[in-house]
N, C-alpha and C. Protein backbone atom coordinates (compact mmCIF):
# COMPACT_ATOMS: atom_id res chain seq x y z
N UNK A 1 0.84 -1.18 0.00
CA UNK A 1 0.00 0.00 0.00
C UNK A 1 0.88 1.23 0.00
N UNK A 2 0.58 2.08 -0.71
CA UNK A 2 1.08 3.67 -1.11
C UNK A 2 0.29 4.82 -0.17
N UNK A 3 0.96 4.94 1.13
CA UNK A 3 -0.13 6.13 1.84
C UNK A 3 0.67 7.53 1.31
N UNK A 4 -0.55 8.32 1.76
CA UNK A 4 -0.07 9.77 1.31
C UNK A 4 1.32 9.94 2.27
N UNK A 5 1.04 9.89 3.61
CA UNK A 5 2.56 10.02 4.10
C UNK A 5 3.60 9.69 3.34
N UNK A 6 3.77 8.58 2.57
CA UNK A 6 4.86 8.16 1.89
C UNK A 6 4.97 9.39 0.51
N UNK A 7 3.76 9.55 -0.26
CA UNK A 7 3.84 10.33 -1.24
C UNK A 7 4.48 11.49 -0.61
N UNK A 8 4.21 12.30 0.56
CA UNK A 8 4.62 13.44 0.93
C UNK A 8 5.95 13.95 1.17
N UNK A 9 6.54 12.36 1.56
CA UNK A 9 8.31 12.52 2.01
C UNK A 9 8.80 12.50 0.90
N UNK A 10 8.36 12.40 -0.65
CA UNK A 10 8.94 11.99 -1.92
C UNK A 10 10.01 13.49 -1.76
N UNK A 11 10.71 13.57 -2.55
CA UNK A 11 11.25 14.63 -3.07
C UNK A 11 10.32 15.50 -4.15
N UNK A 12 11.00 16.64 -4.20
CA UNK A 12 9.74 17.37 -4.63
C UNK A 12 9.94 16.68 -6.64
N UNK A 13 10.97 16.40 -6.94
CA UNK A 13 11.37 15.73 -8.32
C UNK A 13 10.42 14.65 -8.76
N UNK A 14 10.19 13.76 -7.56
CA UNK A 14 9.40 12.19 -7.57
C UNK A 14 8.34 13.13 -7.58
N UNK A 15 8.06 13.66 -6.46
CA UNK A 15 6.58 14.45 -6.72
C UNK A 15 5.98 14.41 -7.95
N UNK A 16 6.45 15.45 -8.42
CA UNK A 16 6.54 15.96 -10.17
C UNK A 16 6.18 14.89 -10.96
N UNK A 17 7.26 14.15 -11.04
CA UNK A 17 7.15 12.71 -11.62
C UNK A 17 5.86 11.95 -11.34
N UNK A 18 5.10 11.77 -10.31
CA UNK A 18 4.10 10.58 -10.13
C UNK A 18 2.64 11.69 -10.47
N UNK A 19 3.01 13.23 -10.23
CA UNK A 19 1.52 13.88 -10.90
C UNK A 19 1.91 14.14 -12.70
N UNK A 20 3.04 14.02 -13.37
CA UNK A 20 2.83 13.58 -14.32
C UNK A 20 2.36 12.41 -14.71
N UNK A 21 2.65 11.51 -14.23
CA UNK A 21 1.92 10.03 -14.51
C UNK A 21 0.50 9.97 -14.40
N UNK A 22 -0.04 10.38 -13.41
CA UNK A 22 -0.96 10.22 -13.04
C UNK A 22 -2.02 11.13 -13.88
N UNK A 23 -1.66 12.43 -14.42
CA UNK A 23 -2.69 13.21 -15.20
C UNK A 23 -3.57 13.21 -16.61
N UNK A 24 -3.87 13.90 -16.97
CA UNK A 24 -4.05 14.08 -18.28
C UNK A 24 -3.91 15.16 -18.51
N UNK A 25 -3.44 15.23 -20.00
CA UNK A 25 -3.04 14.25 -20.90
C UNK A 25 -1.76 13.13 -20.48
N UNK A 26 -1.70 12.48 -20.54
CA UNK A 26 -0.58 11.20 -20.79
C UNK A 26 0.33 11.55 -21.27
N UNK A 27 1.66 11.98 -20.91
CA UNK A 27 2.89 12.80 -20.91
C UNK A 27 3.70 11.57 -22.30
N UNK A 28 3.85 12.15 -23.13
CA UNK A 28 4.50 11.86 -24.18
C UNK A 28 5.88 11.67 -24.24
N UNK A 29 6.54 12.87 -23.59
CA UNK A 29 8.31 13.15 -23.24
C UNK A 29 8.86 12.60 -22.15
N UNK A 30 8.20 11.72 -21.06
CA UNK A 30 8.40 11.21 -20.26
C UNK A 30 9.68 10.31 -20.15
N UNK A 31 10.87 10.60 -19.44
CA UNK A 31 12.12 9.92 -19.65
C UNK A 31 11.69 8.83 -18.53
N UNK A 32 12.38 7.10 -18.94
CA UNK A 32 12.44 6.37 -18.25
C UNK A 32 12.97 6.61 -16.86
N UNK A 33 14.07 6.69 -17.16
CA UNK A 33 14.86 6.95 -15.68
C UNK A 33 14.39 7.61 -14.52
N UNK A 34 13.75 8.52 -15.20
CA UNK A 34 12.09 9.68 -14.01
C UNK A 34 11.22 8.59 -13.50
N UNK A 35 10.94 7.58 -14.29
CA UNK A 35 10.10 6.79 -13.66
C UNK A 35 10.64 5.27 -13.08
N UNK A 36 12.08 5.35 -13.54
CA UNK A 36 12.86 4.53 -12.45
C UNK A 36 13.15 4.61 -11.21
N UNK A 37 13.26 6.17 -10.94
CA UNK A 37 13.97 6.46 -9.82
C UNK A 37 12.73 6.81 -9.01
N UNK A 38 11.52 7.10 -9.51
CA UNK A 38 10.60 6.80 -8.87
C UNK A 38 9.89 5.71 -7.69
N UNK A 39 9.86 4.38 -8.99
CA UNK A 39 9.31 3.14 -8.44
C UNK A 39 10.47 3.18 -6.97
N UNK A 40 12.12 3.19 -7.20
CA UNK A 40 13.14 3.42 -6.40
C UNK A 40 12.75 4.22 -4.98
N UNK A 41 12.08 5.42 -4.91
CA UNK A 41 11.61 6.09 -3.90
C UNK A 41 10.23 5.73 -3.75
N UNK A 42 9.80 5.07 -4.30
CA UNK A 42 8.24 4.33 -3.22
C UNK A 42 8.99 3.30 -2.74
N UNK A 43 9.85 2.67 -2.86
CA UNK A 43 10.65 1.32 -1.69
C UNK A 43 10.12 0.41 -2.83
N UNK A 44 10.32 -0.03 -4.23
CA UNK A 44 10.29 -0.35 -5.24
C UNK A 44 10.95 -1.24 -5.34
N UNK A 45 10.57 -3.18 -5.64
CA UNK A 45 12.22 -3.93 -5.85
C UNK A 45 12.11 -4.08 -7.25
N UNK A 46 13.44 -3.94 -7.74
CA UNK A 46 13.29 -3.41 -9.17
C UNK A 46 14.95 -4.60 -9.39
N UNK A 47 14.47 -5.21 -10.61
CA UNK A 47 15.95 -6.39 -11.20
C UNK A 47 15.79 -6.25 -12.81
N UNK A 48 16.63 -6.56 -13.08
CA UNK A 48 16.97 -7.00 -14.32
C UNK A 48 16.47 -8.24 -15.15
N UNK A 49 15.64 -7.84 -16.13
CA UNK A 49 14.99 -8.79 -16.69
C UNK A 49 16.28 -9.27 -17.93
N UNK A 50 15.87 -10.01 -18.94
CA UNK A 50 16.62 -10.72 -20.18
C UNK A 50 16.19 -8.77 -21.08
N UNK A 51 17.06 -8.78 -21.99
CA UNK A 51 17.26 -7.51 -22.81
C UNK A 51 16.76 -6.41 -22.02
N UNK A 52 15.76 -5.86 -22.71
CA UNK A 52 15.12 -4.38 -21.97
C UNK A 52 14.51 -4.37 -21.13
N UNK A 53 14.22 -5.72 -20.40
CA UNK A 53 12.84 -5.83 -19.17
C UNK A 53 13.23 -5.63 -18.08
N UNK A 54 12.72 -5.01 -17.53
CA UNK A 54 12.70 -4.85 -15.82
C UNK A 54 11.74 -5.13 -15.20
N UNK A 55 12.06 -5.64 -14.07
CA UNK A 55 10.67 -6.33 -13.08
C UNK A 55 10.74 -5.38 -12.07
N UNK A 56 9.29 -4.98 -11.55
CA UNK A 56 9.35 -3.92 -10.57
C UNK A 56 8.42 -4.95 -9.64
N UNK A 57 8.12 -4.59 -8.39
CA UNK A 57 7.95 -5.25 -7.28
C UNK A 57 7.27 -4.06 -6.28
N UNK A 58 6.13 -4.00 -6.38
CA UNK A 58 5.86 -2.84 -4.82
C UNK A 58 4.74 -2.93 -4.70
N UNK A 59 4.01 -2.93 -3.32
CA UNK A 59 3.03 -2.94 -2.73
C UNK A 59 2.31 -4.54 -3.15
N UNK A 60 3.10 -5.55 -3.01
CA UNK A 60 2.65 -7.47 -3.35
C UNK A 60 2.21 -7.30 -4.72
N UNK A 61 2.80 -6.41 -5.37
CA UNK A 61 2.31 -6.29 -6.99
C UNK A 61 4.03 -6.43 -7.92
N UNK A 62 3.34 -6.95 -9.05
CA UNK A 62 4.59 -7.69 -9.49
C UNK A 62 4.23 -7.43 -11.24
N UNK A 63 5.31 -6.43 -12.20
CA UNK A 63 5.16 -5.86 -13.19
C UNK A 63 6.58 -6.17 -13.99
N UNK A 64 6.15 -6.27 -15.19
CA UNK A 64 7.53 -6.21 -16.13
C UNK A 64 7.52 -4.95 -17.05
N UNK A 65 8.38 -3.74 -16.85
CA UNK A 65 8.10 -2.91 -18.29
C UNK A 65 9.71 -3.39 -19.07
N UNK A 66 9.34 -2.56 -20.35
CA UNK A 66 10.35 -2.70 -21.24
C UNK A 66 11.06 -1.02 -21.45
N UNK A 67 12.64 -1.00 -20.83
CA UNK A 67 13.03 0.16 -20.92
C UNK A 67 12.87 0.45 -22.34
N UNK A 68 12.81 2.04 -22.88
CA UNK A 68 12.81 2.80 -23.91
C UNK A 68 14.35 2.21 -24.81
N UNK A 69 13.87 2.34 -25.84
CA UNK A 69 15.66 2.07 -26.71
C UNK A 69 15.31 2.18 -28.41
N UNK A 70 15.94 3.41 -29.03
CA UNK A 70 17.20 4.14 -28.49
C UNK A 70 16.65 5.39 -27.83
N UNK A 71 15.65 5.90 -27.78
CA UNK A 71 15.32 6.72 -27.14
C UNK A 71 14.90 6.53 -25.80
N UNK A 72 15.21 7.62 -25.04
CA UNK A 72 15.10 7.74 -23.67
C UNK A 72 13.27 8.19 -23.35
N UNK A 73 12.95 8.36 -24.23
CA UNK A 73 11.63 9.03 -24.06
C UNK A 73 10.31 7.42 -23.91
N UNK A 74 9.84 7.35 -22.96
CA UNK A 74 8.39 6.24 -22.42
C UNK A 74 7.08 6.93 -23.52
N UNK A 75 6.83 6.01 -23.91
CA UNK A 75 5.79 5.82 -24.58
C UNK A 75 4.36 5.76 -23.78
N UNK A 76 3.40 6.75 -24.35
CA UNK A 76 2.29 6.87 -23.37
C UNK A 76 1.49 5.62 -23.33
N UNK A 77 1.69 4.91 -23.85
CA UNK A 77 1.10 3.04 -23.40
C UNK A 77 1.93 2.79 -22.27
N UNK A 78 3.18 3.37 -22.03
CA UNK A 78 4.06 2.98 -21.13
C UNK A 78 3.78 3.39 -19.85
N UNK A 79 3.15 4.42 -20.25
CA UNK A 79 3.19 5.30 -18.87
C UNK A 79 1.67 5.32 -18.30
N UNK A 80 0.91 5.14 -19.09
CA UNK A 80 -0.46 4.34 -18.60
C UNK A 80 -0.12 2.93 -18.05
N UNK A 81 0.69 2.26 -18.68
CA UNK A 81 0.88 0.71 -17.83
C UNK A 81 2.15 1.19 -16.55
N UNK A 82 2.52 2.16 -16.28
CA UNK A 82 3.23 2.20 -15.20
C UNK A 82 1.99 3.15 -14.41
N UNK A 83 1.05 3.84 -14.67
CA UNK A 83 -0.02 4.31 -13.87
C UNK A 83 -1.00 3.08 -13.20
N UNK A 84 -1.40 2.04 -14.05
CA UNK A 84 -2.01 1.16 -13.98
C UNK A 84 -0.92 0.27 -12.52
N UNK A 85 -0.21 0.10 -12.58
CA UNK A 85 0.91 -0.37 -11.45
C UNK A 85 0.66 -0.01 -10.25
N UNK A 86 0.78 1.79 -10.58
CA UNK A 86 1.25 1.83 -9.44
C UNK A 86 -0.45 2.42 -8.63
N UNK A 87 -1.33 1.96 -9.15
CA UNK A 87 -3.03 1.79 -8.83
C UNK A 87 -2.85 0.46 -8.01
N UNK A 88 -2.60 -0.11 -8.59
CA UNK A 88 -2.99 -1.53 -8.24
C UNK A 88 -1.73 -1.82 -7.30
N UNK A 89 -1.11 -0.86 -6.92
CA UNK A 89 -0.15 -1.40 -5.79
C UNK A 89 -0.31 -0.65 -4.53
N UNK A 90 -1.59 0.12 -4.68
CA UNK A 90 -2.26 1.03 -3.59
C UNK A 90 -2.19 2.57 -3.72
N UNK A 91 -1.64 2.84 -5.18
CA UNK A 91 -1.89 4.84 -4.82
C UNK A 91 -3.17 4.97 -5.36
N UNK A 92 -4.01 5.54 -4.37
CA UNK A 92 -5.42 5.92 -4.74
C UNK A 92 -5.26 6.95 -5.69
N UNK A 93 -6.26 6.99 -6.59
CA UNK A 93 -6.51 8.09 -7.58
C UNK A 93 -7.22 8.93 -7.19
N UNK A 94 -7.65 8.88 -5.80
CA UNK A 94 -7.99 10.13 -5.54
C UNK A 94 -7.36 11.46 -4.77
N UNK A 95 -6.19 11.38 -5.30
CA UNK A 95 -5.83 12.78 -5.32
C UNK A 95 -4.46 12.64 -3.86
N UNK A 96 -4.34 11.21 -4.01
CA UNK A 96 -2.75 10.87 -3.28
C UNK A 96 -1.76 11.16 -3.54
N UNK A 97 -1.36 11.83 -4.68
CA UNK A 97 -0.52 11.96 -5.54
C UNK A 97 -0.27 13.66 -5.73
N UNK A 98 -1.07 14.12 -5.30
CA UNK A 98 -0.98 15.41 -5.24
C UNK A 98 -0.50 16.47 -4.29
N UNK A 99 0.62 16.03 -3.55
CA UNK A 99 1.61 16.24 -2.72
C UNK A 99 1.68 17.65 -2.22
């Protein structure tokens, strides 16, 4: 589970980062690594999959994305399936995220 306390201690950067995710429109320019270092500051277990995959791990929820390549920029399917995550690993959409 994702309580607001936890959202609140984020840095104000992660901040940023999880109300882009979370809004609309669906952030297009979104660099991976913003949303690496993210999952990283919710207490995130994050490994190394085979080629581009990474397995993320948080809140008894268990996800594979595929890093960006050659571009650094997440694809808004990407970033809806990393919104979809981090729902279902307890950040309420109602307005937890809004730090």
């Amino acid at each position: 589970m994702i309580y607001k306390s936890d959202i609140m201690k984020l840095a104000a950067g992660h901040q940023k980062t999880l109300r882009r995710i979370m809004g609309n429109p669906v952030p297009a320019d979104m660099r991976w690594s913003e949303i690496e270092a993210l999952f990283r500051a919710l207490g995130a277990e994050i490994s190394e999959g085979s080629g581009s995959r990474v397995r993320v791990a948080l809140g008894g929820v268990r996800a594979v994305f595929h890093r960006p390549h050659p571009s650094p920029e997440t694809k808004r399917s990407a970033v809806r399936s990393v919104r979809d995550f981090l729902l279902a690993a307890g950040l309420s959409a109602k307005g937890d995220f809004d730090a």
